[in-house]
C-alpha atoms as a PDB file:
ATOM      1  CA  UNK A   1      16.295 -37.104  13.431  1.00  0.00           C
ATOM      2  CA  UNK A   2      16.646 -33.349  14.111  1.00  0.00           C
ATOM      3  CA  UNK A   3      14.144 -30.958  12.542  1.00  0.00           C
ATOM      4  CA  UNK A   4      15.486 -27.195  12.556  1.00  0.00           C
ATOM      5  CA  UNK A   5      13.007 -24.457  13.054  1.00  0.00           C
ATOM      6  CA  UNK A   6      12.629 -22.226   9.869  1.00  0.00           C
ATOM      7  CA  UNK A   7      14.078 -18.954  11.837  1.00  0.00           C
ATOM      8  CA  UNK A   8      10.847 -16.888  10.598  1.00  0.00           C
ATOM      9  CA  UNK A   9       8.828 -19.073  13.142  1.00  0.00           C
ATOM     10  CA  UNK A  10      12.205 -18.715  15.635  1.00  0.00           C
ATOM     11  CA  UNK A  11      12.135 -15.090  15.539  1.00  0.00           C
ATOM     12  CA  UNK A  12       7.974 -15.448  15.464  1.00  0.00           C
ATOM     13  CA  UNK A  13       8.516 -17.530  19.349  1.00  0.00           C
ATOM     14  CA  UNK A  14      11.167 -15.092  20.393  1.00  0.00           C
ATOM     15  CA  UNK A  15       8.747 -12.094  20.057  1.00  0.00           C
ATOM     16  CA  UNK A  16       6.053 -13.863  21.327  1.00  0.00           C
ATOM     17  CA  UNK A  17       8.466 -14.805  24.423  1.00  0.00           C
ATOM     18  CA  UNK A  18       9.629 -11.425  24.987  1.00  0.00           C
ATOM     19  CA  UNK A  19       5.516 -10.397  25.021  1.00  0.00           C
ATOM     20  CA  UNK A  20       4.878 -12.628  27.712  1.00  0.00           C
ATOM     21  CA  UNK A  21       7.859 -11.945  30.044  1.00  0.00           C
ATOM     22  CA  UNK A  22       7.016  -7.843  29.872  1.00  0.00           C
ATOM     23  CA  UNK A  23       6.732  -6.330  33.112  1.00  0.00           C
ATOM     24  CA  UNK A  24       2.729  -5.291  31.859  1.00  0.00           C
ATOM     25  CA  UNK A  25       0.003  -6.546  30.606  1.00  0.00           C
ATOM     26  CA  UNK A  26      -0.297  -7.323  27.038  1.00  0.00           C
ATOM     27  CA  UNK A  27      -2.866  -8.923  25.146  1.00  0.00           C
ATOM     28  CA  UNK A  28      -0.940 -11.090  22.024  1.00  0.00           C
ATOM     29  CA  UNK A  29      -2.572 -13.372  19.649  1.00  0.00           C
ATOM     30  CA  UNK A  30      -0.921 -14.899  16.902  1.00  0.00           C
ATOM     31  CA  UNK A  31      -2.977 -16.019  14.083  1.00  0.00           C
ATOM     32  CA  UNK A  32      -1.787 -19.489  13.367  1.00  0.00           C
ATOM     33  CA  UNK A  33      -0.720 -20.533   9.096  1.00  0.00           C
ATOM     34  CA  UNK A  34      -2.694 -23.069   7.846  1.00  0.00           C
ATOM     35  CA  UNK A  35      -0.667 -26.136   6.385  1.00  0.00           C
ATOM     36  CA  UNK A  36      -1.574 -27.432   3.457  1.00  0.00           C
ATOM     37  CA  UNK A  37       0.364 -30.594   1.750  1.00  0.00           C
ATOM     38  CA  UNK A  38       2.193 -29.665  -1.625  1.00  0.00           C
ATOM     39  CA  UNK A  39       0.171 -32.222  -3.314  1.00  0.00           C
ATOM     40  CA  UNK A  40      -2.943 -30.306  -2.221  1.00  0.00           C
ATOM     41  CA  UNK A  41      -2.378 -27.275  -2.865  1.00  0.00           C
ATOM     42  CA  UNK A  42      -4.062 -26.924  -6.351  1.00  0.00           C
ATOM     43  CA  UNK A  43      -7.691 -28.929  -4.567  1.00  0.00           C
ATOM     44  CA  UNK A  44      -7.857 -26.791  -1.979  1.00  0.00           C
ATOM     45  CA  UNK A  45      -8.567 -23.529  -0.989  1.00  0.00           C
ATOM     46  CA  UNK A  46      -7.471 -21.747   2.057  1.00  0.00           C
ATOM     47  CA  UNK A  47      -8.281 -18.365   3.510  1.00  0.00           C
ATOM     48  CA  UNK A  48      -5.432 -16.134   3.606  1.00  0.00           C
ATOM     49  CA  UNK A  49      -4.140 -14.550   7.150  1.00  0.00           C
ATOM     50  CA  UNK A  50      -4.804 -10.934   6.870  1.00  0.00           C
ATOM     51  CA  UNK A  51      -1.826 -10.795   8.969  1.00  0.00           C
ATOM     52  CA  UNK A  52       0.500 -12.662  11.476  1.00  0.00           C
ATOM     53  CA  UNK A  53      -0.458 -11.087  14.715  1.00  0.00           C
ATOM     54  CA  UNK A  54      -2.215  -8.476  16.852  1.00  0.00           C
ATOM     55  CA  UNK A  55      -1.176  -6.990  19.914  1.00  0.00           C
ATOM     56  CA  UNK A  56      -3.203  -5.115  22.766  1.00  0.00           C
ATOM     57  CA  UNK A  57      -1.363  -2.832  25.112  1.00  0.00           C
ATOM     58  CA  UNK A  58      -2.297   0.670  26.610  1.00  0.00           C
ATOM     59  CA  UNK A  59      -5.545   1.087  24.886  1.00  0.00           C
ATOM     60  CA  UNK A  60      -3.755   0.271  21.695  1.00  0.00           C
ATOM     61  CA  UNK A  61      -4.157  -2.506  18.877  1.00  0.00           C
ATOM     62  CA  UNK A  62      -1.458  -3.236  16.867  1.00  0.00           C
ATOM     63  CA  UNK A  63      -1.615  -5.089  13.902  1.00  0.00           C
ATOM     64  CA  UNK A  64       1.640  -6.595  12.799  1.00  0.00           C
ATOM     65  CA  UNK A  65       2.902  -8.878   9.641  1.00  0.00           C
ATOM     66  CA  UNK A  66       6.046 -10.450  11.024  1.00  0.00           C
ATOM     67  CA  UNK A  67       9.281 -10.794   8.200  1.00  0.00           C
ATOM     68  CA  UNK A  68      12.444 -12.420   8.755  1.00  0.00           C
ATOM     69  CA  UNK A  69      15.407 -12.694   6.779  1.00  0.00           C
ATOM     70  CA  UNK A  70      19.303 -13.072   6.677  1.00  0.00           C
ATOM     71  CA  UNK A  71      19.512 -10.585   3.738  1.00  0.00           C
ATOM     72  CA  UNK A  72      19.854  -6.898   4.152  1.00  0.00           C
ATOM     73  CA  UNK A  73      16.528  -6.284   2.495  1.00  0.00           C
ATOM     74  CA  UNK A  74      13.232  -7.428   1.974  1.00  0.00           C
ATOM     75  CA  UNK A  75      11.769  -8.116  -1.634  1.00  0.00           C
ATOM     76  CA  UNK A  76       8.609  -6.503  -2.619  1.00  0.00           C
ATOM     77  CA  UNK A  77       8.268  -9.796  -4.169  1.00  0.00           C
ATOM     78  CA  UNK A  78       4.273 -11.183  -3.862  1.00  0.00           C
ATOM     79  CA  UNK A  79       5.657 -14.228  -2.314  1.00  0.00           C
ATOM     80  CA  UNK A  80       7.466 -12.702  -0.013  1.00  0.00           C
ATOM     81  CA  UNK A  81       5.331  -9.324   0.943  1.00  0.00           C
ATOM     82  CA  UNK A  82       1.632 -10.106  -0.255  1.00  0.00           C
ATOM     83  CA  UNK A  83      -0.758  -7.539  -1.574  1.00  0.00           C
ATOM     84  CA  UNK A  84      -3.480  -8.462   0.845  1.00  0.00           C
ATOM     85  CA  UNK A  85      -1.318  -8.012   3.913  1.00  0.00           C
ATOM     86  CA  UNK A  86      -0.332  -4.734   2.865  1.00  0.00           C
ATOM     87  CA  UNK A  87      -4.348  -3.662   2.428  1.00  0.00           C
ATOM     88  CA  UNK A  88      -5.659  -5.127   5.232  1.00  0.00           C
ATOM     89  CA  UNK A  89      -2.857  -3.265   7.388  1.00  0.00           C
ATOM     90  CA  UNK A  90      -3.835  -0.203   5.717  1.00  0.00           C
ATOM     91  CA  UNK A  91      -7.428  -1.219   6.396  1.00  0.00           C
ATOM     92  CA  UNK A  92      -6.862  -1.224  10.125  1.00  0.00           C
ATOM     93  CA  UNK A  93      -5.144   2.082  10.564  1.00  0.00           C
ATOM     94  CA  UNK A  94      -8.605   3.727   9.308  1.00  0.00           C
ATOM     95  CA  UNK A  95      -9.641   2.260  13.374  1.00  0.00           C
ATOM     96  CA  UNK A  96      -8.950   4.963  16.179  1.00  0.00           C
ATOM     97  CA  UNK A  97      -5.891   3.517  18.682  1.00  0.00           C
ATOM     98  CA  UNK A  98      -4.582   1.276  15.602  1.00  0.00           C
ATOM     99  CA  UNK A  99      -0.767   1.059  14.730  1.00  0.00           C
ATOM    100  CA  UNK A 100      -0.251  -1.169  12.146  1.00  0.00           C
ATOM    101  CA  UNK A 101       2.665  -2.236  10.008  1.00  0.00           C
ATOM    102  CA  UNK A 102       5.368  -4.506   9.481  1.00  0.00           C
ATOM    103  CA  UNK A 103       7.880  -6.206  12.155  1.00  0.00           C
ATOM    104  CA  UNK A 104      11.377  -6.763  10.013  1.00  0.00           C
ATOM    105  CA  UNK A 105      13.882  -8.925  11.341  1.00  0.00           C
ATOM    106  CA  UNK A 106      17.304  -9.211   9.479  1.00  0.00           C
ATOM    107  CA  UNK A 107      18.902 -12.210  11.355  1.00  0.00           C
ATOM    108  CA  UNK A 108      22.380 -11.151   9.870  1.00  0.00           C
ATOM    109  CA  UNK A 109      25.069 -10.108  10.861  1.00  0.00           C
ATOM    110  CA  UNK A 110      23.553  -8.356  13.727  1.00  0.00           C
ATOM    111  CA  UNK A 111      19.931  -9.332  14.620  1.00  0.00           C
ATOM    112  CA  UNK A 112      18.325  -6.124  14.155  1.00  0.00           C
ATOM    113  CA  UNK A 113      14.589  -5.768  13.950  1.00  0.00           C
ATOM    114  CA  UNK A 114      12.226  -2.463  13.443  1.00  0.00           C
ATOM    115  CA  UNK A 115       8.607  -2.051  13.026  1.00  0.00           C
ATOM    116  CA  UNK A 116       7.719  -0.344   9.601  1.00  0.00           C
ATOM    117  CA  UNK A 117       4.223   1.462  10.048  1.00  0.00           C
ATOM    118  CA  UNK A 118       2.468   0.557   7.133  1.00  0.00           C
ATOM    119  CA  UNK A 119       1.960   4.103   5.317  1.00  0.00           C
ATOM    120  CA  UNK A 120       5.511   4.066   5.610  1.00  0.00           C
ATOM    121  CA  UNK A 121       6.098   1.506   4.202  1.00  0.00           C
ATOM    122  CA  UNK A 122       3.189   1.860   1.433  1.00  0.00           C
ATOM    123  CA  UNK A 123       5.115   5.102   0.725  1.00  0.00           C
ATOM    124  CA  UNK A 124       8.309   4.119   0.337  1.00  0.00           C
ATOM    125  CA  UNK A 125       7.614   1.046  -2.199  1.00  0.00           C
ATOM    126  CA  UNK A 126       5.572   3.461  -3.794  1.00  0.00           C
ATOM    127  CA  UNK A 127       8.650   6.121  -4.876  1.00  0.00           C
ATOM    128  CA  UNK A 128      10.894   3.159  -5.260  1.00  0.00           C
ATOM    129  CA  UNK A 129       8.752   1.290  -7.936  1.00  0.00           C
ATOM    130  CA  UNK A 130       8.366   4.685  -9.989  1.00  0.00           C
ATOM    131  CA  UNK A 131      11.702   5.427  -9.556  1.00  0.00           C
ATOM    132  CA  UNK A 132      10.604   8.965  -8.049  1.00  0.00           C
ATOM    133  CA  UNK A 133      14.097  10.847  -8.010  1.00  0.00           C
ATOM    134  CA  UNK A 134      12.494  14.032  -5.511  1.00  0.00           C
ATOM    135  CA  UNK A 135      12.358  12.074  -2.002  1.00  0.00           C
ATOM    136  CA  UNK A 136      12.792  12.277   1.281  1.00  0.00           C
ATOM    137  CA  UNK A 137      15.045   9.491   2.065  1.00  0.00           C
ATOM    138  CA  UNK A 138      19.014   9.620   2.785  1.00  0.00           C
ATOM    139  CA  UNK A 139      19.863   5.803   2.115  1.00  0.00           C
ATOM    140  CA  UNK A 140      19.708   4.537  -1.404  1.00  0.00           C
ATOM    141  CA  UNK A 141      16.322   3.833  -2.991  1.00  0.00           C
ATOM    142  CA  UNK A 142      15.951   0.183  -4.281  1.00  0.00           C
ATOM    143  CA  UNK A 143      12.843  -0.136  -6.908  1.00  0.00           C
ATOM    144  CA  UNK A 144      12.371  -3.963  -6.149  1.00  0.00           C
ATOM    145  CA  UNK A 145      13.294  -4.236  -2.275  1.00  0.00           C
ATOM    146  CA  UNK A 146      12.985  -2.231   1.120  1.00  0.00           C
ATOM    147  CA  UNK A 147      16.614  -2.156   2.916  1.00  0.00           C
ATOM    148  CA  UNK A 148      17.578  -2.246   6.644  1.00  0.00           C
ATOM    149  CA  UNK A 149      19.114   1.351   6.163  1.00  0.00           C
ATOM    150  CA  UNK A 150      15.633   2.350   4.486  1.00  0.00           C
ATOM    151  CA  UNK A 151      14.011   0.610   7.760  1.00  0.00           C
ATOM    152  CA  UNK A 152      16.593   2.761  10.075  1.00  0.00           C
ATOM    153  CA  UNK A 153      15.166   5.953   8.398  1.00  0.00           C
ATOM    154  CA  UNK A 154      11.164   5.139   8.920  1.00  0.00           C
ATOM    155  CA  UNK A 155      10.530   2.712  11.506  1.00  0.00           C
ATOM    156  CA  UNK A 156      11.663   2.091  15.143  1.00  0.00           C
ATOM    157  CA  UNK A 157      14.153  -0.019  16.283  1.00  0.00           C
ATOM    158  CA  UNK A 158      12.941  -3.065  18.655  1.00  0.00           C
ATOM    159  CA  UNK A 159      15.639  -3.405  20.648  1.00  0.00           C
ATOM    160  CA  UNK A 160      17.010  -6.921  22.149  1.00  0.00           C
ATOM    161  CA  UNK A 161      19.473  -9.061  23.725  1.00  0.00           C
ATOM    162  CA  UNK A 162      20.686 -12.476  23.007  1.00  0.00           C
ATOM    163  CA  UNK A 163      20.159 -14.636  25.571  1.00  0.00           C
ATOM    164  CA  UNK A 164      22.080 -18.449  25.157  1.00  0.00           C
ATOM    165  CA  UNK A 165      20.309 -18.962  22.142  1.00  0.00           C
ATOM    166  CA  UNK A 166      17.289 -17.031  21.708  1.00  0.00           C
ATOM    167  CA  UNK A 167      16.520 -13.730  21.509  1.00  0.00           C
ATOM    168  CA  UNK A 168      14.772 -11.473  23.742  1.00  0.00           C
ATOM    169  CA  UNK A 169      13.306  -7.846  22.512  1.00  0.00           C
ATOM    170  CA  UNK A 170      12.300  -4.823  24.577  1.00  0.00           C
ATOM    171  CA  UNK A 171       8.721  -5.019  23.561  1.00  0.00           C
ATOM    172  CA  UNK A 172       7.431  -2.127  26.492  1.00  0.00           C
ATOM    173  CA  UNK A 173       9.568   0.512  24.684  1.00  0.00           C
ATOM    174  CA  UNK A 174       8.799  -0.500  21.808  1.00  0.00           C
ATOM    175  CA  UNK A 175       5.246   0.188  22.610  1.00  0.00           C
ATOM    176  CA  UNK A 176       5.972   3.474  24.364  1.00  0.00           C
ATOM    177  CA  UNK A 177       7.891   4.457  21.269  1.00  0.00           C
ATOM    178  CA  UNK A 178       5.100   3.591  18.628  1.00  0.00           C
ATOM    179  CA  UNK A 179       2.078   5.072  20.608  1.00  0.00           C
ATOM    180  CA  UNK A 180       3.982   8.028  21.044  1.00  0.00           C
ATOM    181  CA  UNK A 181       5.523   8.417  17.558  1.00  0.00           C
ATOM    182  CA  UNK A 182       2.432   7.503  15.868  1.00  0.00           C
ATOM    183  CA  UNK A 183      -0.799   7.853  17.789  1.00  0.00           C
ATOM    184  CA  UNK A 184      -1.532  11.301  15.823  1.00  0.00           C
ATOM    185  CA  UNK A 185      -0.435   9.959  12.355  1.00  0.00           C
ATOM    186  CA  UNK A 186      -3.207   7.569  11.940  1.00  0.00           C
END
């Protein structure tokens, strides 16, 4: 028997990948889920992740929560962006050299993926859930999700090619791109 890969951890590997085949040096640890049995779940208590990964390139940490998802947004849902990832992202951006945020993959149609800093991020769910008419955002404003057209507008595209079945993502540029963007915003 044949047991697919969820495509979160799929896209998870492909970054990952992509980190160690750069042409520099970059430090990447992922900070692994803990598994606990349905039955369990209720008996025991787990620490929570404060997030899925952090990166160290160019006298830089980045601290990234990793999303994926075949829809063309992302719920502000608690089960699907929690409360505690969002703060300790925040938290780390107080830290000199820190860039931290989200890492949005929307598997469909196209594979496109950007990193959302988090005051972005924390900014734009803010005016959506008030329903704040006076913004500064083209796309449409959705009060419950952030959309790939909303992602276009504040974060930076990490670009990739599809290899035969994976994916790999220009993670160098990427870097360039954030350091430069946002080294003096945080």
């Amino acid at each position: 028997m044949v047991v697919k890969k969820n495509p979160g951890k799929t896209f998870e590997d492909n970054l990952q990948e992509s980190i160690k085949q750069s042409n520099e040096k970059i430090f990447f640890s992922r900070i692994k889920d803990t598994y606990i049995p349905p039955d369990l779940r209720q008996k025991v208590r787990v620490t929570k992740n404060d997030y899925d990964c952090m990166m160290f390139a160019r006298s830089h940490l980045f601290t990234l929560e990793l999303k994926s998802t075949k829809e063309d947004r992302f719920s502000f849902d608690e089960s699907i962006i929690k409360q505690h990832q969002i703060d300790k992202l925040l938290e780390a951006t107080t830290y000199e050299n820190v860039i931290s945020g989200f890492i949005m993959n929307f598997r469909e149609p196209t594979n496109k993926v950007f990193f959302v800093p988090i005051k972005e991020f924390i900014d734009y769910q803010y005016i959506a859930k008030n329903q704040i008419k006076d913004h500064k955002y083209k796309a449409k404003i959705n009060k419950s999700s952030i959309p790939i057209a909303i992602c276009e507008e504040i974060g930076i595209e990490i670009k990739g090619f599809k290899k035969k079945v994976n994916w790999h993502y220009h993670i160098s540029d990427f870097i360039t791109e954030a350091i430069n963007t946002y080294r003096s915003k945080v």
